[in-house]
Protein backbone atom coordinates (compact mmCIF):
# COMPACT_ATOMS: atom_id res chain seq x y z
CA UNK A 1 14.48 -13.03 7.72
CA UNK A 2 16.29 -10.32 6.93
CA UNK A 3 19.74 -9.89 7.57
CA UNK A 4 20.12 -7.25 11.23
CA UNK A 5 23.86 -7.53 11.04
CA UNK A 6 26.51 -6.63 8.99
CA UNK A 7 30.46 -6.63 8.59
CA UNK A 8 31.85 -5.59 4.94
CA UNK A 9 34.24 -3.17 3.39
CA UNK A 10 32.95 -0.53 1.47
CA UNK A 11 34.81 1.21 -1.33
CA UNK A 12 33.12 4.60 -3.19
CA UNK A 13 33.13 5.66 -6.61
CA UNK A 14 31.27 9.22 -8.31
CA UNK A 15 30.31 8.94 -11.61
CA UNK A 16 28.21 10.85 -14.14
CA UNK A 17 25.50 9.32 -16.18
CA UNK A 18 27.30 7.85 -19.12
CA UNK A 19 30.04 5.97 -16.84
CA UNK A 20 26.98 4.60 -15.11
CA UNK A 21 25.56 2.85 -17.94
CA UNK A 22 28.68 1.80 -19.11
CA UNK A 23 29.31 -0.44 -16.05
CA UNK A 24 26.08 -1.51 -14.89
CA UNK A 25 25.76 -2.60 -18.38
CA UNK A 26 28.85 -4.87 -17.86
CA UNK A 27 27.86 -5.97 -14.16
CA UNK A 28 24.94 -7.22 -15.55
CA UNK A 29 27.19 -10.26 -16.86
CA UNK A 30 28.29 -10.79 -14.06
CA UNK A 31 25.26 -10.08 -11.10
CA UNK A 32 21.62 -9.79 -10.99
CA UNK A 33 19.39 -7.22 -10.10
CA UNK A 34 17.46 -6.67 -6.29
CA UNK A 35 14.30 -7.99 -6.73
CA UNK A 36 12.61 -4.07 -5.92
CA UNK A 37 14.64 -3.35 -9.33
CA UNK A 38 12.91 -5.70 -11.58
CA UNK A 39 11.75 -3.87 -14.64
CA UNK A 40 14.68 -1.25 -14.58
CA UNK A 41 12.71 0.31 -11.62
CA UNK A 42 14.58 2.13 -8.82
CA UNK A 43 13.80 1.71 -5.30
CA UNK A 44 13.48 4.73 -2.67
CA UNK A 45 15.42 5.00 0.50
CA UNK A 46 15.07 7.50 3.20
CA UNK A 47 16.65 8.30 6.16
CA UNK A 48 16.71 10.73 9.54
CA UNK A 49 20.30 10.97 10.88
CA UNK A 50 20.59 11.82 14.66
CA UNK A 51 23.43 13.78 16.48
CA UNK A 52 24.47 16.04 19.20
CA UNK A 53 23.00 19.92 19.15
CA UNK A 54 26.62 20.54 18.32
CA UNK A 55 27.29 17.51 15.66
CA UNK A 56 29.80 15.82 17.14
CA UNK A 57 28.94 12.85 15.90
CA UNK A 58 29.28 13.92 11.72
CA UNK A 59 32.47 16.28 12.89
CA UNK A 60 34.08 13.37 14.79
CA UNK A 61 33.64 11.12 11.51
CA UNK A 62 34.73 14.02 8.79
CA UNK A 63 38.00 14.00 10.75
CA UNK A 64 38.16 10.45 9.82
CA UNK A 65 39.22 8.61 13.30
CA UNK A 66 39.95 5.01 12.97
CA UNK A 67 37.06 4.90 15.39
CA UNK A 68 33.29 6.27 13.85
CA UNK A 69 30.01 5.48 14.53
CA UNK A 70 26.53 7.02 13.50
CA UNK A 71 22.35 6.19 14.75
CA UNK A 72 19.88 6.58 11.99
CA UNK A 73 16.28 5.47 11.15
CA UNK A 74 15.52 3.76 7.80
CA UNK A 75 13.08 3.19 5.48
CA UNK A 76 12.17 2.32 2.15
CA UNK A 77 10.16 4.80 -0.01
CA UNK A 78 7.67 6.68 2.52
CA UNK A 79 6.19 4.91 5.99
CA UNK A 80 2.92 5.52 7.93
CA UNK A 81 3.41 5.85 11.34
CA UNK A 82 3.16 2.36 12.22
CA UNK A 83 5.41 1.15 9.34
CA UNK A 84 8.33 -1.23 9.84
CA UNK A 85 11.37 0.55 9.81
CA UNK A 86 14.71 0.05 10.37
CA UNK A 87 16.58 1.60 13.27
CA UNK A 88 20.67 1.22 12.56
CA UNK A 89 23.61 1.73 14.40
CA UNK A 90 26.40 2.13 12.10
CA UNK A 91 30.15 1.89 13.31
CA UNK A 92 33.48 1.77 11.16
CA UNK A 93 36.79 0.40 12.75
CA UNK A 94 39.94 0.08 10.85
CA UNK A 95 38.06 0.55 7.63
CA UNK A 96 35.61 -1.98 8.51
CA UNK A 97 31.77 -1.11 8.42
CA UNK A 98 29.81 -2.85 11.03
CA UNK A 99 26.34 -1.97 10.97
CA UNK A 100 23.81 -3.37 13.81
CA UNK A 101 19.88 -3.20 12.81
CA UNK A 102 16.63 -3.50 14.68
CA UNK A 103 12.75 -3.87 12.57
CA UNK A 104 10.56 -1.41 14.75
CA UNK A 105 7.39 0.72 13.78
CA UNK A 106 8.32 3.87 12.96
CA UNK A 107 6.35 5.53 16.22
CA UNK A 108 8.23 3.15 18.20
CA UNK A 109 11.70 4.37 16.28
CA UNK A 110 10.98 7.90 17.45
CA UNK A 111 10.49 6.99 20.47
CA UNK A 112 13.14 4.82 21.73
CA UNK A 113 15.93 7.47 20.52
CA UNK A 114 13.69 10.33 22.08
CA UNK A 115 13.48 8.92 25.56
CA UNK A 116 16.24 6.49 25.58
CA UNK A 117 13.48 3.68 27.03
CA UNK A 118 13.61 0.30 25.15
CA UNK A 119 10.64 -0.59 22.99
CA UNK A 120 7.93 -3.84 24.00
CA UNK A 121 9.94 -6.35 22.82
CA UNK A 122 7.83 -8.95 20.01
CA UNK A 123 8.94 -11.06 17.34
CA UNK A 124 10.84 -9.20 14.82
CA UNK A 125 12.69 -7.42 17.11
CA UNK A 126 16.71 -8.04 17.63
CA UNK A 127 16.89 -7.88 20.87
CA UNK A 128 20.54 -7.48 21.29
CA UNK A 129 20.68 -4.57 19.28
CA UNK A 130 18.03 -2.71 20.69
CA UNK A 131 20.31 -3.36 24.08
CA UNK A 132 23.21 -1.80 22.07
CA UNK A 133 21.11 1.32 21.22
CA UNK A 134 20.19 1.76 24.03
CA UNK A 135 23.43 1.82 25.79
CA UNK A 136 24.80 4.28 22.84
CA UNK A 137 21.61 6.13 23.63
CA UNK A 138 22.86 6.83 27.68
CA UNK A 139 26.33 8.41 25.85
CA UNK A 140 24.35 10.77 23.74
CA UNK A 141 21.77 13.46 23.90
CA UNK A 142 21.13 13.13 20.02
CA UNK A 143 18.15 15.13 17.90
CA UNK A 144 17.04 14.50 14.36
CA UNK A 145 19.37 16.95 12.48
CA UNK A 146 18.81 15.66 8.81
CA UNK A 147 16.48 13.83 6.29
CA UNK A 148 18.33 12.43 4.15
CA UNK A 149 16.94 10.10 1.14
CA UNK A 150 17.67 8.87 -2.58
CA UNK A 151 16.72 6.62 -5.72
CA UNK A 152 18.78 3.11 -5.69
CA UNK A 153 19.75 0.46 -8.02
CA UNK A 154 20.88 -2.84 -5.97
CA UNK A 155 23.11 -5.85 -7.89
CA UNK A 156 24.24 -8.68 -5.55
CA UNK A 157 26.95 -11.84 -7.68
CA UNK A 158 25.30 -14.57 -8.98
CA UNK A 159 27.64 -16.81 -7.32
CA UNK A 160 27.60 -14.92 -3.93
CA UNK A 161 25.26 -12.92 -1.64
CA UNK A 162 28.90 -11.17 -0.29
CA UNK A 163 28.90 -9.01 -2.73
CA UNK A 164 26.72 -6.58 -3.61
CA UNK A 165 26.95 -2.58 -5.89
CA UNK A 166 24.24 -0.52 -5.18
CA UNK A 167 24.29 2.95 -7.60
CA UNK A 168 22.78 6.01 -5.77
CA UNK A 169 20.85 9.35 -7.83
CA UNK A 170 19.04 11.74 -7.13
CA UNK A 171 20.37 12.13 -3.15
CA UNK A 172 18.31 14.78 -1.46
CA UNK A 173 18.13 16.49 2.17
CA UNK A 174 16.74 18.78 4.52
CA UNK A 175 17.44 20.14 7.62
CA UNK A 176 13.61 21.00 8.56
CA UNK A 177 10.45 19.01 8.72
CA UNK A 178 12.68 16.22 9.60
CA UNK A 179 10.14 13.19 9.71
CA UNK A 180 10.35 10.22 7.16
CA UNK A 181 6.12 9.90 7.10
CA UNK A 182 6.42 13.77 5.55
CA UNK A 183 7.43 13.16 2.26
CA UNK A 184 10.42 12.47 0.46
CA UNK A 185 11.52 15.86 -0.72
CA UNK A 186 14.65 18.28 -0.06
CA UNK A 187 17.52 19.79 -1.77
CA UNK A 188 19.72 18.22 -4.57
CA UNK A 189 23.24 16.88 -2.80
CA UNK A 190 25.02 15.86 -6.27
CA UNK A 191 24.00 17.46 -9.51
CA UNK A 192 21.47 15.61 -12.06
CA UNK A 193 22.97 13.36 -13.59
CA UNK A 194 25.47 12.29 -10.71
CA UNK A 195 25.97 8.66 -9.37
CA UNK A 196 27.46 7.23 -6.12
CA UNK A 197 28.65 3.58 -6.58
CA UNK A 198 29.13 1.58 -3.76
CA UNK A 199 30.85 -1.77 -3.87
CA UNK A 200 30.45 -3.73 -0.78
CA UNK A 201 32.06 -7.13 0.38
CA UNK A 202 33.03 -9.15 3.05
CA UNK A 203 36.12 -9.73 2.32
CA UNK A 204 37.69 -8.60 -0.88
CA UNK A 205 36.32 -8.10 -4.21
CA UNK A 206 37.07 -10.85 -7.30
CA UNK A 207 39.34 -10.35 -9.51
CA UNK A 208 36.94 -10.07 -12.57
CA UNK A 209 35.33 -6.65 -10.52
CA UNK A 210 38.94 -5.55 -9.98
CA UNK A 211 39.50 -5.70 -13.82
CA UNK A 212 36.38 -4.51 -14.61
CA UNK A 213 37.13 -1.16 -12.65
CA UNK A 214 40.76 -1.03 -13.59
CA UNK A 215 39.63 -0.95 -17.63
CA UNK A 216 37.15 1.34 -16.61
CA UNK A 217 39.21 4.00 -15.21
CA UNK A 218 37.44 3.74 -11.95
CA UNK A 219 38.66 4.98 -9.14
CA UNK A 220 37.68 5.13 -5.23
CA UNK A 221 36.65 8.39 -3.71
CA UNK A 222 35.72 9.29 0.24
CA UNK A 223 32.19 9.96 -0.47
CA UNK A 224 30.04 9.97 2.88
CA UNK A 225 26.09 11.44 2.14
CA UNK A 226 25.55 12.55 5.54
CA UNK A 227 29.01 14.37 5.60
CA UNK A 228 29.04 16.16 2.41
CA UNK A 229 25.68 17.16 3.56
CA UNK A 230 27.00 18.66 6.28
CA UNK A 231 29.52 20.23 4.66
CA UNK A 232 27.41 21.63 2.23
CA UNK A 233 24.88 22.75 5.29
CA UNK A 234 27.92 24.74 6.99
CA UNK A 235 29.07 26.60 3.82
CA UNK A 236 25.35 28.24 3.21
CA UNK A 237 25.64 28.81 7.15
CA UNK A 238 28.76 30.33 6.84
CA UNK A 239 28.04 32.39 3.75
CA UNK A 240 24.42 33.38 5.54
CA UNK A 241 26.37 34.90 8.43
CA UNK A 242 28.87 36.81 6.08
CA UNK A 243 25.24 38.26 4.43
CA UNK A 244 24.44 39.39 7.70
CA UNK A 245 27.84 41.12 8.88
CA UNK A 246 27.73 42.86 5.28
């Protein structure tokens, strides 16, 4: 079964293309790839993010409260319309990312955040979190605001399932036709060539990965897709208006 619920610190890292293959290169001593990255294959993600018609919800996290949390639908490469997906609450306390998930069809995904009414419950289904949704449903009016998907390589330790580094490419959004069963397309967030490392663990990392990223010259950045997405999205906003006023 797969695992609905999560508690792990994450830490961030950009990179270009040649510090990429550097250390997955050496990780690769060390961890072993997701099975949906056998044969040096990536693996598609894709996401809708929801939020208030103001964005509260991204402009509360960029100011970086102790206190963040975030609704989003998942799924890997592109879904029909009655293809499991993933529907995720995502909260961060302290530093500490908690993230709550439910399996659901993707009509029933839509649904549930569009009318705040809990899905037919069946097996597959966390029930408890679909309560939670729902109750952080009732303190929201939220709208799909942003697709939001990318290419992923996936290591988890040999010795452990706690840790895991996932590399991100090729991270692309849109702001319109905002349904995951439409395709997979949308404007570049990072340059080609551009990586987002992730290191995640439960508790902290060993001291090999410490070394490992010390000798590297590695170090952690605040890197957030759906935030420097919105960034990005209020700059060409901004800029748009100052076109207009000219």
């Amino acid at each position: 079964m797969a695992i609905e619920v999560f508690n792990r610190y994450e830490s961030k890292y950009l990179m270009d293309s040649k510090a990429f293959y550097h250390i997955y290169n050496r990780l690769l001593e060390y961890m072993e790839l997701d099975e949906y990255n056998r044969n040096d294959k990536f693996y598609s993600i894709s996401n809708i993010y929801y939020d208030t018609e103001h964005d509260s919800l991204i402009r509360n996290s960029l100011a970086k409260p102790k206190y963040r949390e975030k609704l989003r639908i998942r799924a890997y490469g592109i879904p029909e319309k009655d293809a499991k997906v993933y529907l995720e609450l995502k909260k961060k306390v302290f530093g500490l990312v908690n993230k709550r998930r439910t399996a659901l069809k993707l009509n029933e995904a839509y649904d549930f955040v569009r009318t705040g009414m809990e899905p037919e419950f069946r097996e597959g289904m966390n029930k408890q979190v679909i309560q939670e949704i729902r109750y952080f449903l009732q303190r929201y009016d939220l709208q799909p605001k942003v697709y939001l998907a990318y290419d992923r390589i996936a290591l988890f330790c040999k010795d452990s399932r706690d840790l895991r580094v996932t590399f991100d490419t090729n991270i692309r959004s849109r702001r319109h036709d905002v349904k995951l069963e439409n395709g997979d397309y949308g404007e570049e967030l990072l340059g080609r060539g551009q990586w987002l490392m992730e290191v995640k663990a439960e508790k902290t990392i060993p001291l090999w990965l410490s070394r490992l990223l010390s000798e590297l010259g590695m170090f952690r950045t605040s890197f957030s897709k759906y935030g420097n997405e919105y960034k990005q999205w209020s700059r060409n906003e901004k800029l748009a208006g100052e076109r207009i006023l000219l």
